[in-house]
C-alpha atoms as a PDB file:
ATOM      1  CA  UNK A   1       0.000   0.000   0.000  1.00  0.00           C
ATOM      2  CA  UNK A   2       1.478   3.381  -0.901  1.00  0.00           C
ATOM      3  CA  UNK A   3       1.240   6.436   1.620  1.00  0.00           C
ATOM      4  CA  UNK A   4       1.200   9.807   0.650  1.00  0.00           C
ATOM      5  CA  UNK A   5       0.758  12.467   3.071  1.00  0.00           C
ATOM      6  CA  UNK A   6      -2.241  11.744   5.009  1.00  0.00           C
ATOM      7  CA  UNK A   7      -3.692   9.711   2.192  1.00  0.00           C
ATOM      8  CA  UNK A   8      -3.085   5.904   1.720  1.00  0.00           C
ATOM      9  CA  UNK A   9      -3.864   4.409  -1.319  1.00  0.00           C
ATOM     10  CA  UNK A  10      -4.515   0.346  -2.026  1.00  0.00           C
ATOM     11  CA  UNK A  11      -2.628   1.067  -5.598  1.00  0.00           C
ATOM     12  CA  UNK A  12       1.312   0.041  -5.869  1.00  0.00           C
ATOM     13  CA  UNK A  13       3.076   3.406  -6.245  1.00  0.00           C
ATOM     14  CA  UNK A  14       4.800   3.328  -9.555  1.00  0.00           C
ATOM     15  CA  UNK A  15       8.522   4.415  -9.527  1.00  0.00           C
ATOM     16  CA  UNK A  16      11.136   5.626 -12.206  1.00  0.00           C
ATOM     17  CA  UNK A  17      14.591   7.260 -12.659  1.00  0.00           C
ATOM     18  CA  UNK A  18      15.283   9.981 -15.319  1.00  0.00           C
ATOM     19  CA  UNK A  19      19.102   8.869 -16.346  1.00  0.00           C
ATOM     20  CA  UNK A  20      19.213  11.263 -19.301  1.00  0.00           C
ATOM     21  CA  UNK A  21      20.727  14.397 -17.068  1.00  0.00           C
ATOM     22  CA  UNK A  22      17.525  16.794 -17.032  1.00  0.00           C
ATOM     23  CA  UNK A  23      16.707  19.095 -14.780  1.00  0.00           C
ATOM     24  CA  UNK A  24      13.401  18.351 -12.710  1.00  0.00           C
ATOM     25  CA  UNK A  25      11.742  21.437 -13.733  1.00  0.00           C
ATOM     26  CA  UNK A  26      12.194  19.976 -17.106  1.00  0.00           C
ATOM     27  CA  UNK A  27      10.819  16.506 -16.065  1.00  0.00           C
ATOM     28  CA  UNK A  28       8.001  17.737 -14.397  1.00  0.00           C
ATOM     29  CA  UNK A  29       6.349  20.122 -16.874  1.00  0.00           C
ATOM     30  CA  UNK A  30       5.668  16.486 -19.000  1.00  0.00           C
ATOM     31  CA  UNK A  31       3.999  14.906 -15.932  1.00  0.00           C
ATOM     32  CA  UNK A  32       0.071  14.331 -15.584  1.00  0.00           C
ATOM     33  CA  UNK A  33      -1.065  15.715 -11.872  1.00  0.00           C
ATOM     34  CA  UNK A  34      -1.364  11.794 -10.751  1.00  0.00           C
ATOM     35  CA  UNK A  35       2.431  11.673 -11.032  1.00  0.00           C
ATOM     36  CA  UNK A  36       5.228  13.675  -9.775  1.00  0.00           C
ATOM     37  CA  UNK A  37       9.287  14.109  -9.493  1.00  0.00           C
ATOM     38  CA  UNK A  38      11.885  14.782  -6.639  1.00  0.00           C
ATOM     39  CA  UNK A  39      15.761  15.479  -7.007  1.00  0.00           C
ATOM     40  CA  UNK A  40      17.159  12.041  -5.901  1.00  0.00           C
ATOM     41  CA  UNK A  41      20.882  12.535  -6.450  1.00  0.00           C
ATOM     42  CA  UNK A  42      22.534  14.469  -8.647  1.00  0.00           C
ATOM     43  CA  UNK A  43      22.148  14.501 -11.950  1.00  0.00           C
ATOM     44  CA  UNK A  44      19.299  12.384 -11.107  1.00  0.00           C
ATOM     45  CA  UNK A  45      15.511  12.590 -11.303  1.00  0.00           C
ATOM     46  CA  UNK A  46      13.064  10.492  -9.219  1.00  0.00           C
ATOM     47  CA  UNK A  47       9.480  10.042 -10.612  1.00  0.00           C
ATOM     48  CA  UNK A  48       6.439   8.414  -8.672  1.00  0.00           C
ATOM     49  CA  UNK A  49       2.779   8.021  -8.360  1.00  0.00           C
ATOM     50  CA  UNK A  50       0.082   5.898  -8.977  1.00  0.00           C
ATOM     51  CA  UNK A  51      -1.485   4.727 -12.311  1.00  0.00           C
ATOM     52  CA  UNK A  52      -5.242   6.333 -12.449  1.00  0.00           C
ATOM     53  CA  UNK A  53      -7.435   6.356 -15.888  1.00  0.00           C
ATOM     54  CA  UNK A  54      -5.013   5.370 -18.740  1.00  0.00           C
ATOM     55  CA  UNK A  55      -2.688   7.829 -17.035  1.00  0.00           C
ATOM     56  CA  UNK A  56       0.178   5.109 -16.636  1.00  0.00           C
ATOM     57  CA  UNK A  57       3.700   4.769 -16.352  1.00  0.00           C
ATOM     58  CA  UNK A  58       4.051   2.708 -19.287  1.00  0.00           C
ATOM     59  CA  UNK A  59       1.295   3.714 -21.387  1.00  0.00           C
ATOM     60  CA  UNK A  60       2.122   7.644 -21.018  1.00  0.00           C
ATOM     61  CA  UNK A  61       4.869   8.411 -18.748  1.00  0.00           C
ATOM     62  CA  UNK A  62       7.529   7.111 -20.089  1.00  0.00           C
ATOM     63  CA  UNK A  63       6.441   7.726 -23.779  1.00  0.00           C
ATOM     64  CA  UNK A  64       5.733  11.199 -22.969  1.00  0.00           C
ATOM     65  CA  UNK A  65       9.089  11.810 -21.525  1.00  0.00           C
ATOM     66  CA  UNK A  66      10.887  10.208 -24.470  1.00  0.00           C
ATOM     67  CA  UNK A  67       9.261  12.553 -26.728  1.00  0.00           C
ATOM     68  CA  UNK A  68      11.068  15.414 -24.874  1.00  0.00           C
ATOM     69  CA  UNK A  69      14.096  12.894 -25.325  1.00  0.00           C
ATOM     70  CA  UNK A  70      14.165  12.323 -21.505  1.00  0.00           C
ATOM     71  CA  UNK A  71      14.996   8.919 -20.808  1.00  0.00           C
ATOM     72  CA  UNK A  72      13.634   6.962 -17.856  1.00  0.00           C
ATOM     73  CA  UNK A  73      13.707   3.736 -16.868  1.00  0.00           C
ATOM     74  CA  UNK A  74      11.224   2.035 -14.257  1.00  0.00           C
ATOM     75  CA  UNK A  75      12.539   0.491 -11.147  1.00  0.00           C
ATOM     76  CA  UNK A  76      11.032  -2.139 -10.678  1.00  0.00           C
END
């Protein structure tokens, strides 16, 4: 169960990394609201949320991003 904030949610969060080098402003301005993206390390971009109507990671947010040529890869 994923927790965020005050809200729980039965749904597995989804995760992924951004290992292309862009900045999270970048990152984040391709994101629907059900997702969203935190520096993890330098150089590094951490994205998360939960899948909600067709808004998924593999069905949008990763395709989106790699139309911006921001590459992410789910960790799985």
């Amino acid at each position: 169960m994923s927790k965020i904030g005050n809200y729980s949610s039965p749904l597995k969060e989804q995760e992924a990394i951004v290992v292309s080098g862009h900045g999270i402003d970048v990152v984040r301005a391709y994101l629907p609201s059900n997702y969203s993206a935190m520096q993890w390390r330098e150089g590094l971009v951490l994205i998360y949320g939960n899948d909600s109507h067709g808004w998924t990671m593999k069905g949008y947010v990763l395709p989106r991003l790699a139309s911006g040529n921001i590459i992410a890869r789910e960790l799985v």
